[in-house]
Protein backbone atom coordinates (compact mmCIF):
# COMPACT_ATOMS: atom_id res chain seq x y z
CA UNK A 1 0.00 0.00 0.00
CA UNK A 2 1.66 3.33 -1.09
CA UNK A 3 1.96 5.45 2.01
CA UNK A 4 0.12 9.00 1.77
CA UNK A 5 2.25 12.01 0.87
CA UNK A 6 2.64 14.70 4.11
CA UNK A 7 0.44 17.73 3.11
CA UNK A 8 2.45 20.87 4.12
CA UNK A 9 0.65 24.57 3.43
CA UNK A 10 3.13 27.54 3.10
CA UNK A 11 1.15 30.62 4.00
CA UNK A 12 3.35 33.08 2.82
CA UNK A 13 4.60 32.96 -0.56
CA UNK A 14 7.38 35.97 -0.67
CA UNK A 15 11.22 35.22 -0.40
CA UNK A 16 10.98 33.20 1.94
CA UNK A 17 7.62 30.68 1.82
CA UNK A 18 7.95 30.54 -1.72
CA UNK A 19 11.84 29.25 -2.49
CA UNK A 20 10.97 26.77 0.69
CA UNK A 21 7.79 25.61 -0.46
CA UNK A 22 9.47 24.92 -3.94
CA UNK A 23 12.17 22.53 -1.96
CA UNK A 24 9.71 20.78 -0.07
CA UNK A 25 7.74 19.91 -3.25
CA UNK A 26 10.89 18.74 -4.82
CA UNK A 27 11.59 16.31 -1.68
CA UNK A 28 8.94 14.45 -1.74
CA UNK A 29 6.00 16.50 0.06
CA UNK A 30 2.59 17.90 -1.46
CA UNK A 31 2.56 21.37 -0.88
CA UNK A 32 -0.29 23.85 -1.05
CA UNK A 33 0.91 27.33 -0.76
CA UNK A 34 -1.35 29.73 0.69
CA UNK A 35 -1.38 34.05 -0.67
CA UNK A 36 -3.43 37.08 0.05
CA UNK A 37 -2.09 38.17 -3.09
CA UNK A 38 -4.42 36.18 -6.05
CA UNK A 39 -1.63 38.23 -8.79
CA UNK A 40 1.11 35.68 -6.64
CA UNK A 41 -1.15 33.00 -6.71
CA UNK A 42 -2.04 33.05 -10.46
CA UNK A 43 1.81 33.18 -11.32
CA UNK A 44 3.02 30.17 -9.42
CA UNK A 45 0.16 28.07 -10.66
CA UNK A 46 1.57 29.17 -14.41
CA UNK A 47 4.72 27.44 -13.05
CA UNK A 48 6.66 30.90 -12.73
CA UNK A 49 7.50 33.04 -9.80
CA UNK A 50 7.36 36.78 -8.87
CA UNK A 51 10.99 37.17 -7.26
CA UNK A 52 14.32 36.86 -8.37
CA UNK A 53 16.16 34.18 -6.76
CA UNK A 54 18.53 31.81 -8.60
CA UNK A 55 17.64 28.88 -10.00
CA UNK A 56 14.56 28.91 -8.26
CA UNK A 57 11.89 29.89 -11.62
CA UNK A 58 13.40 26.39 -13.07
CA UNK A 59 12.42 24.55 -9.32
CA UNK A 60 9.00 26.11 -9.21
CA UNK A 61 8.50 25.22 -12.98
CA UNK A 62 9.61 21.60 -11.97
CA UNK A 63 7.09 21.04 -8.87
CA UNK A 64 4.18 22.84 -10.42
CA UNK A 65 4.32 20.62 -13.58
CA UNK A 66 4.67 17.49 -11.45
CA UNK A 67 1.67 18.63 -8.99
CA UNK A 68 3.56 18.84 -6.00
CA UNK A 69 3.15 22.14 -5.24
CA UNK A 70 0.31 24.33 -6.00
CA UNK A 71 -1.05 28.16 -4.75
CA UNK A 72 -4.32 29.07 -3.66
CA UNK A 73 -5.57 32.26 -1.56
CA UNK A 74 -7.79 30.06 0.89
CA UNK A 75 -6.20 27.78 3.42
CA UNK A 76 -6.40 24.17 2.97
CA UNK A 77 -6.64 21.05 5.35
CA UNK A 78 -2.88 19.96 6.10
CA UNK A 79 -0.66 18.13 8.08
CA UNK A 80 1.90 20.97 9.01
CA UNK A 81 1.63 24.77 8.60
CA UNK A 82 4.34 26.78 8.09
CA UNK A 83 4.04 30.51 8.50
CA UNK A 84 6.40 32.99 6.82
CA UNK A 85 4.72 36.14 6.55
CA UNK A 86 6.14 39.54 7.06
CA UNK A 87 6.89 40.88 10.38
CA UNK A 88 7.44 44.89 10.11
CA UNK A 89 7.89 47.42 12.48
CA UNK A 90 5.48 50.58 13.28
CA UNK A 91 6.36 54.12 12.67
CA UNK A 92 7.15 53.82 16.38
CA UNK A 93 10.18 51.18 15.99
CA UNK A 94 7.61 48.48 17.54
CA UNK A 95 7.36 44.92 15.92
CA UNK A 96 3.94 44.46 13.97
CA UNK A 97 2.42 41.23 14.17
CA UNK A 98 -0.76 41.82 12.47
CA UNK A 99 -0.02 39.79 9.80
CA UNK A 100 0.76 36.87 11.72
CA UNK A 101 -2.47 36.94 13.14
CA UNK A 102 -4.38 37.22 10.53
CA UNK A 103 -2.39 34.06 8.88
CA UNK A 104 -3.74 32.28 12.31
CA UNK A 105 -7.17 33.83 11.48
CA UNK A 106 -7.05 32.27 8.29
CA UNK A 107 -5.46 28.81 9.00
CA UNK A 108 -8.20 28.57 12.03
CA UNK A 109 -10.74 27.20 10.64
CA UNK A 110 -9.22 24.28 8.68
CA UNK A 111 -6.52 22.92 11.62
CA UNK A 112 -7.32 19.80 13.07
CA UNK A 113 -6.60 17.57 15.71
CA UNK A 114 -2.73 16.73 14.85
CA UNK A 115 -1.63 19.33 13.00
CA UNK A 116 1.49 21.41 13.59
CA UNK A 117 2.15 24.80 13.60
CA UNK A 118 5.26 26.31 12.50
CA UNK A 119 6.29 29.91 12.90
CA UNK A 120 9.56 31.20 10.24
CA UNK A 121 8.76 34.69 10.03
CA UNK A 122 11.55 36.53 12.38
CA UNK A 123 9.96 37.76 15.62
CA UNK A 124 10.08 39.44 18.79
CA UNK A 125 10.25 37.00 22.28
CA UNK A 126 7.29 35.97 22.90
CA UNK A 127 5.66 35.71 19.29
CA UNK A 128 5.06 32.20 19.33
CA UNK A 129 3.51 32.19 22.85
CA UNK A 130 1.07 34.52 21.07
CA UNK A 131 0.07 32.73 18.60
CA UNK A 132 -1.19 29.58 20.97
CA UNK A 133 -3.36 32.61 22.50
CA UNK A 134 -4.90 33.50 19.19
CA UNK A 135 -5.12 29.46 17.91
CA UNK A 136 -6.62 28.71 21.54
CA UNK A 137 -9.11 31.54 21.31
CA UNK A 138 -10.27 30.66 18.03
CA UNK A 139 -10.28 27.45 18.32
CA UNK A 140 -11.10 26.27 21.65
CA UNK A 141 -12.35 23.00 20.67
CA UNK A 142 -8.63 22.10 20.21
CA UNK A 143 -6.15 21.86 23.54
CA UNK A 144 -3.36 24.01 21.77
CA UNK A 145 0.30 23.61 23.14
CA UNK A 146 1.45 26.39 25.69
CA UNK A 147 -2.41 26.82 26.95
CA UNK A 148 -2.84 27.07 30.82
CA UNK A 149 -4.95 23.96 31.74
CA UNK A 150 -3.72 21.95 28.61
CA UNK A 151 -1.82 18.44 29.59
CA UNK A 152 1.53 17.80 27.47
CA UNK A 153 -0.10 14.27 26.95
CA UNK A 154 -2.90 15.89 25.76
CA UNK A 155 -2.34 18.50 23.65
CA UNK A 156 -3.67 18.23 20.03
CA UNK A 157 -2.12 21.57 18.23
CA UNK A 158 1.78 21.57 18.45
CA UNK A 159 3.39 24.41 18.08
CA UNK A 160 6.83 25.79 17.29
CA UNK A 161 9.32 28.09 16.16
CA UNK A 162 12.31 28.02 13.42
CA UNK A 163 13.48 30.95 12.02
CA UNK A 164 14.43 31.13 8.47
CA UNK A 165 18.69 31.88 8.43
CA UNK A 166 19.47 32.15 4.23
CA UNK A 167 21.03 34.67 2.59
CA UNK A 168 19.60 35.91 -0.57
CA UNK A 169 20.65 35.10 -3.50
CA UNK A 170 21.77 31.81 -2.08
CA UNK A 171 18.59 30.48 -0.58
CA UNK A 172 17.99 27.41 -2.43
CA UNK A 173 21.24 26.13 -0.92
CA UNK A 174 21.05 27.56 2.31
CA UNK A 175 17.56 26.16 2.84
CA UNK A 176 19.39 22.47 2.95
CA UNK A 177 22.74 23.50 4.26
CA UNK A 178 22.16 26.04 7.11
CA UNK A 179 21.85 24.26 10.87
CA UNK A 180 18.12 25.10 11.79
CA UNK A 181 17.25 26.17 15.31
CA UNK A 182 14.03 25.30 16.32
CA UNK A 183 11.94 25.83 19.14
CA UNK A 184 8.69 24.19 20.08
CA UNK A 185 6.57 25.44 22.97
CA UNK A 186 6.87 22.27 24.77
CA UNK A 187 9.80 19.42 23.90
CA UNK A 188 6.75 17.27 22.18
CA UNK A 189 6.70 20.60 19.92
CA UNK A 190 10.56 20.57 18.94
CA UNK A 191 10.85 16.99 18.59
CA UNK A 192 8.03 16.93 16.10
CA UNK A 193 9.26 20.28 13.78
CA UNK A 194 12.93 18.93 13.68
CA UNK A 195 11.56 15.64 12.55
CA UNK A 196 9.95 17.87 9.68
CA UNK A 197 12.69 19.66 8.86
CA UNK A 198 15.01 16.69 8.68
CA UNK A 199 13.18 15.69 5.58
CA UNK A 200 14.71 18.61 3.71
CA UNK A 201 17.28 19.84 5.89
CA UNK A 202 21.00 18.18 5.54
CA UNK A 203 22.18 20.75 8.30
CA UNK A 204 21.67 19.90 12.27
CA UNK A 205 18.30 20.92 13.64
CA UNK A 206 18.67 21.97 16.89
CA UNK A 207 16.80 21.85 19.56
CA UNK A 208 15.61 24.27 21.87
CA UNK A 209 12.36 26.44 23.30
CA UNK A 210 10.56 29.49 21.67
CA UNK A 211 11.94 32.01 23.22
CA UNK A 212 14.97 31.12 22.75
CA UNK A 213 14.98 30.66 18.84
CA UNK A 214 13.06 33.98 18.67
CA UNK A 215 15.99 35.75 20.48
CA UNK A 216 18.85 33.51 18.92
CA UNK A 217 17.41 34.75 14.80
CA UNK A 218 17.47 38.53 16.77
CA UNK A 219 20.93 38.09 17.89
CA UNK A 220 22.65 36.68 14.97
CA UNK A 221 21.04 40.06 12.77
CA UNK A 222 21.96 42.31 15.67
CA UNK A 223 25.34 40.94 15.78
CA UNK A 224 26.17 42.11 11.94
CA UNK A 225 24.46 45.24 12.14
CA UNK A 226 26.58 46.47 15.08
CA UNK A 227 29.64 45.08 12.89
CA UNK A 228 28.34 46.77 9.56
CA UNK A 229 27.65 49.78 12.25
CA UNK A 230 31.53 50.06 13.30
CA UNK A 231 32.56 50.16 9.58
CA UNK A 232 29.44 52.53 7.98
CA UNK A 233 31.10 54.70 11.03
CA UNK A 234 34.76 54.64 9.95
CA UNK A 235 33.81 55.30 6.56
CA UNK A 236 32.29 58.69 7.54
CA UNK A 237 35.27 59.37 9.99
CA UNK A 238 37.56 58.63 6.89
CA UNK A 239 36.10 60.64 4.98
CA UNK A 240 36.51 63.51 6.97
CA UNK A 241 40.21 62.84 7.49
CA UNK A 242 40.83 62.00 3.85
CA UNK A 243 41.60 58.36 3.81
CA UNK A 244 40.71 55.40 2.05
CA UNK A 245 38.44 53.63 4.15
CA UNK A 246 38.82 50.44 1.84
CA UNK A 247 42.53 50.34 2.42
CA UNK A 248 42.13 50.96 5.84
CA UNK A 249 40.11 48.38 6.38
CA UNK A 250 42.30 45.86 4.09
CA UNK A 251 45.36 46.49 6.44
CA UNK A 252 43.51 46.45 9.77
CA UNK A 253 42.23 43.23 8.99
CA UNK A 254 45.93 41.63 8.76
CA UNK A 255 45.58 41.64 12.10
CA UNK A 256 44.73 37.99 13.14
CA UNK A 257 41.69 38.43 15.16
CA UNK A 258 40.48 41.69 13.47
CA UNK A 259 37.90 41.14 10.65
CA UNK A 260 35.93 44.65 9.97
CA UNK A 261 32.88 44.21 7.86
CA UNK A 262 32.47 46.30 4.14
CA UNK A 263 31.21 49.73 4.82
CA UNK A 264 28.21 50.73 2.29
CA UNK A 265 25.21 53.19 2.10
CA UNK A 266 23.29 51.31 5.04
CA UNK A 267 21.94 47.97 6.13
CA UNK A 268 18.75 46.84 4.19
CA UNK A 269 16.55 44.12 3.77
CA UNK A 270 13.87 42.41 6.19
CA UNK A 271 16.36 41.03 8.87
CA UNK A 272 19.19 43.33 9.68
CA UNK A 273 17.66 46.59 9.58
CA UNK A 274 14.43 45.02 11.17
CA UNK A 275 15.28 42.71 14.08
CA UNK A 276 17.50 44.71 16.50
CA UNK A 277 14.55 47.20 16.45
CA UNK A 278 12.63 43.81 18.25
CA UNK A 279 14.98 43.69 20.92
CA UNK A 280 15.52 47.24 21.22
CA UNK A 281 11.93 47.60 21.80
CA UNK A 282 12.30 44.76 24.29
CA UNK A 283 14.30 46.11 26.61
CA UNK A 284 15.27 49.51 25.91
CA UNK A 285 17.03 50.37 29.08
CA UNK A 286 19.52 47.43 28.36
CA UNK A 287 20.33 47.93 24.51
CA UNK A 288 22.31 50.87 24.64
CA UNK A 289 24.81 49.13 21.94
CA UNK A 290 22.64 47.47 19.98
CA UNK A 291 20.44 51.31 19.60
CA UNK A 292 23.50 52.79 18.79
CA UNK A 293 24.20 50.30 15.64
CA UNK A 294 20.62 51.14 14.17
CA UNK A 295 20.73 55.10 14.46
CA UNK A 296 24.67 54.44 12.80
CA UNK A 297 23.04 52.32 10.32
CA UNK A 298 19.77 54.16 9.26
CA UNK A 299 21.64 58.14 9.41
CA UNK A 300 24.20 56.40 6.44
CA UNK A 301 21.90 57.23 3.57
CA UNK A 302 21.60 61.20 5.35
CA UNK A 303 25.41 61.14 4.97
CA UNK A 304 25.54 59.88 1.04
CA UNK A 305 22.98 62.61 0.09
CA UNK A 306 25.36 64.77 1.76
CA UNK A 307 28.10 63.69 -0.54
CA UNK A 308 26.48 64.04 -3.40
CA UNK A 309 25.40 67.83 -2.44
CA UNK A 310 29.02 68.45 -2.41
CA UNK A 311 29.73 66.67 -5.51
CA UNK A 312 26.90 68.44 -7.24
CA UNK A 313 28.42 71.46 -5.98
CA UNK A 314 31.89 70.70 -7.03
CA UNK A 315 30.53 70.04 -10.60
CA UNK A 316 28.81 73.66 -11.06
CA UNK A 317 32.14 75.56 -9.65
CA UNK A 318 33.94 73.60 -12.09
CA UNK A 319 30.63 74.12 -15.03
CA UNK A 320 29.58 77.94 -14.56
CA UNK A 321 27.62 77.97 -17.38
CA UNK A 322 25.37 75.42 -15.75
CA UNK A 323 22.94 75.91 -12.82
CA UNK A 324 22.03 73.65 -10.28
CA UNK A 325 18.65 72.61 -12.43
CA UNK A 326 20.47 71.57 -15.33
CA UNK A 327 22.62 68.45 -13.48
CA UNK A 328 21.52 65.55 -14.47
CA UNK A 329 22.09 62.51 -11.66
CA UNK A 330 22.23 58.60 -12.25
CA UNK A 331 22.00 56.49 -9.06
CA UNK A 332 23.23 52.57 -9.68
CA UNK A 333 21.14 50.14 -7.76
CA UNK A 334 18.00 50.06 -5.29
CA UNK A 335 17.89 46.81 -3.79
CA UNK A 336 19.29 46.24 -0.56
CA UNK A 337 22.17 44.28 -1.82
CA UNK A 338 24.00 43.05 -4.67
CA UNK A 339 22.32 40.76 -7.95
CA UNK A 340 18.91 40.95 -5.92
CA UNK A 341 15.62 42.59 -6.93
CA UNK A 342 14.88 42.93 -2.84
CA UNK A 343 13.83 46.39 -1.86
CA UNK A 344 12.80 45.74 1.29
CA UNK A 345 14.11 48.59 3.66
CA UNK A 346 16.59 49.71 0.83
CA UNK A 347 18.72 52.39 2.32
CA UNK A 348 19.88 52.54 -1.72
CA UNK A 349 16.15 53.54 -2.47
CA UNK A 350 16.01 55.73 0.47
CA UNK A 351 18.91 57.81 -0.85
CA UNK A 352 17.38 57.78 -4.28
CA UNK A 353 14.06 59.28 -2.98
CA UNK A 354 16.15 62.17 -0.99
CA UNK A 355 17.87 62.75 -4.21
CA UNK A 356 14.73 62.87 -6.79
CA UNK A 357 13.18 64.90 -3.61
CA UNK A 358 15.68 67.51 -3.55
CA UNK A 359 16.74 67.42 -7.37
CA UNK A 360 13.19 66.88 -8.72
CA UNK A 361 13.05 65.69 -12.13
CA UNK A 362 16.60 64.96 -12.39
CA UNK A 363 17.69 61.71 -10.91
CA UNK A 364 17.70 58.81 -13.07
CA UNK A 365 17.80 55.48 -11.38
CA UNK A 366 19.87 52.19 -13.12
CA UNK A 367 18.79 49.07 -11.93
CA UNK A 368 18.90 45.97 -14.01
CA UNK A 369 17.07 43.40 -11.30
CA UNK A 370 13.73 44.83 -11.69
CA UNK A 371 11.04 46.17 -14.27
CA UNK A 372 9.49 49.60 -13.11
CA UNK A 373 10.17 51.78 -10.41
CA UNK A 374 7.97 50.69 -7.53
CA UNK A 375 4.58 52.51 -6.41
CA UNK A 376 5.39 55.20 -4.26
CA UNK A 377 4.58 58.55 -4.28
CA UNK A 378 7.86 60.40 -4.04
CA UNK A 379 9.28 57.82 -6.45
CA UNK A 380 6.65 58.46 -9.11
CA UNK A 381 6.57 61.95 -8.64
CA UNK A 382 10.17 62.86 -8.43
CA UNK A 383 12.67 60.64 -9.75
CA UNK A 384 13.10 60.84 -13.93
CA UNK A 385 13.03 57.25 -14.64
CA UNK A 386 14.29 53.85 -14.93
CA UNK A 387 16.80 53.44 -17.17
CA UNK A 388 19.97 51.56 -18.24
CA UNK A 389 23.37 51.58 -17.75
CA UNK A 390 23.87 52.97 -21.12
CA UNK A 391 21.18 55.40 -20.80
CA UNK A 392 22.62 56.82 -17.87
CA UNK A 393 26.16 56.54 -18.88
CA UNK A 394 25.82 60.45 -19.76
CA UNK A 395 24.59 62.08 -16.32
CA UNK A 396 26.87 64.89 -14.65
CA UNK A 397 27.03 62.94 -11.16
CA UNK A 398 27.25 59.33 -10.63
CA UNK A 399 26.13 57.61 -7.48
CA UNK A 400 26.97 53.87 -7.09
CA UNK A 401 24.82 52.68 -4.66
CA UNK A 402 24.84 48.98 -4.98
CA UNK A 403 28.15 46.46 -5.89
CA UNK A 404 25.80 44.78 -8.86
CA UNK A 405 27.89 42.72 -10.86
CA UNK A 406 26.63 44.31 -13.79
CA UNK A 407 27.82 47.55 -12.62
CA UNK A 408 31.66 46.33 -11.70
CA UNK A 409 32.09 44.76 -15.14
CA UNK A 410 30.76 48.69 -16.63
CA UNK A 411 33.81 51.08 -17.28
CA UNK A 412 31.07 53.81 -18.43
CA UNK A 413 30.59 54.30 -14.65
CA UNK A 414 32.60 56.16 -13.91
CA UNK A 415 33.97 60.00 -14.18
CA UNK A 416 35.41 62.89 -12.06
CA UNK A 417 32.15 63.28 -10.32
CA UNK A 418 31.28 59.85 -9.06
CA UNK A 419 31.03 58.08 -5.86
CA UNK A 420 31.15 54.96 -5.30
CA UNK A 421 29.53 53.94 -1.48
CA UNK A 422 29.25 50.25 -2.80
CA UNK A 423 32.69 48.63 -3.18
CA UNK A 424 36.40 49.83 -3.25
CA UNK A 425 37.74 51.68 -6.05
């Protein structure tokens, strides 16, 4: 008798749910991925994806043909639930967990006695724990793990935690290689996600409690923004002393147990520039370091625009028959970070939205990873356009924002008014 496939439902289909739904389809498991978004939906079930990840379009082409994985915007019965949905912060620097409630919302109705519950999005202590309170209130015909009153013998919802720990633009790979820590609201909980994981995970699962794997995914991006931090900060003191910070940094990490990170125009994406902000918000009165690393980190693109005021000035002392309306700027990249369409908390598109604010009509923006300039207002309203390297290969001031590959292998940019906040020179 063939044994029945386990039934897995992503809810979540962005960088994350969708690149890890596509490798659990491809290892064996029927997977049912769950959007708000029916544009998302529609693609994957075409076989094609809505991100740029390598070699992933050919794996979701692969699983979709085969009917192993499929999209749909309604939640489905399954065996396991996996949530990776986004976890912002407030205007306020507090972590927003609306949208992992309103996965639990959704998934409510169709969980059954069984079933397992697994948190990835990156979260503050204690997000897990709040979850079995909205699962429990929802459904309290179930006896939901972590509940007051509910019997580890008898508990019929598991639940746990296990923080997604890939790099983009290597997640495929990561996704099998990377340990996995993984924390279940009771041992019952762990034992039961790490034996899920170890179906598609060749690195160690281990084992531990919520809490704990909340705070360890916090750390770990807290630890290389207070690194990135120290360098973004000797890049501006360099600067002001007139050395290289790239050399500087070369020859001071010679020293055997000295290895500075690469300075650049700010820390972007969904983790680093996001989870210190959770512990931060934490405890406030204890995180005077880690508070120092984000304000560091988020005043870098102030300091770039600040360069390029003095560039642009440098260009019409050395023009006079130009005013400052007739300088035309280019600005290389707005994803977070190299060969990535990602503009999740882009301090590159932050510094391109200060420029196009304050030179309306004038900044041009190159970037090869996506299609059209993104739906915001000062975007729209200020910035020229989206164009190509060649296109752009013209403008009076250059600003290379992000190390593309593209752009390192282009000698057109560069010129006597160009700087370069991406790699060394």
């Amino acid at each position: 008798m063939t044994q029945q496939k386990q039934r897995v439902a992503m809810v979540g289909l962005g960088y994350i749910g969708l690149p890890t739904a596509a490798l659990m389809a491809s290892k064996g498991l029927e997977v049912v991925g769950v959007d708000i978004n029916p544009n998302t939906v529609e693609i994957l079930n075409q076989g094609k994806v809505h991100i740029v990840e390598p070699d992933l379009d050919e794996l979701v082409n692969q699983v979709v043909k085969d009917g192993s994985l499929r999209a749909t915007v309604t939640p489905e019965e399954a065996d396991v639930f996996v949530v990776a949905v986004p976890t912002p912060f407030t205007d306020g620097f507090k972590p927003d967990l609306s949208y992992i409630k309103s996965a639990c919302e959704s998934i409510a109705p169709v969980l059954k006695e069984g079933n397992l519950v697994i948190l990835e999005s990156t979260s503050p202590i204690g997000a897990t724990e709040k979850m079995s309170d909205w699962l429990s209130e929802l459904r309290p015909d179930l006896n939901v793990a972590g509940q007051k009153g509910v019997d580890i013998e008898n508990v019929s919802l598991n639940l746990a935690h296990c923080p997604e720990r890939v790099l983009p633009g290597k997640v495929l790979e990561e996704l099998v290689s990377n340990d996995r820590v993984i924390g279940g609201i009771t041992e019952i909980c762990s034992l039961r996600a790490a034996e899920f994981y170890s179906q598609f995970v060749k690195g160690t699962c281990v084992i531990t409690n919520s809490r704990t794997a909340e705070m360890a995914k916090l750390t770990e991006n807290s630890f290389r923004d207070v690194n990135i931090a120290f360098a973004n900060e000797l890049s501006m003191i360099c600067e002001k002393f007139d050395i290289n910070v790239w050399e500087l940094i070369k020859l001071a990490n010679r020293h055997p147990r000295v290895n500075i990170l690469q300075p650049g125009c700010g820390v972007g994406g969904h983790c680093i520039a996001v989870d210190p902000w959770f512990i931060v918000d934490s405890a406030p009165e204890l995180t005077k370091v880690i508070h120092a690393a984000r304000l560091v980190n988020d005043g870098k693109p102030h300091w770039v625009v600040q360069q390029v005021d003095k560039l642009v000035t440098d260009y019409l002392l050395e023009n006079p028959g130009k005013g400052i309306k007739d300088v035309k700027i280019a600005c290389y990249g707005l994803a977070f970070k190299p060969n990535i369409d990602d503009l999740r908390e882009s301090p590159a598109l932050e510094i391109a939205e200060k420029l196009g604010a304050k030179y309306s009509g004038q900044v041009s923006v190159v970037e090869p990873h996506i299609q059209e300039l993104p739906e915001r207002s000062s975007l729209s309203k200020h910035l020229a356009e989206l164009v190509s390297a060649d296109a752009a290969a013209d403008a009076d001031v250059k600003v290379i924002l992000v190390a593309h590959d593209s752009f390192k292998a282009d000698e057109s940019i560069s010129g006597k008014y160009t700087i370069n906040v991406a790699w060394p020179e």
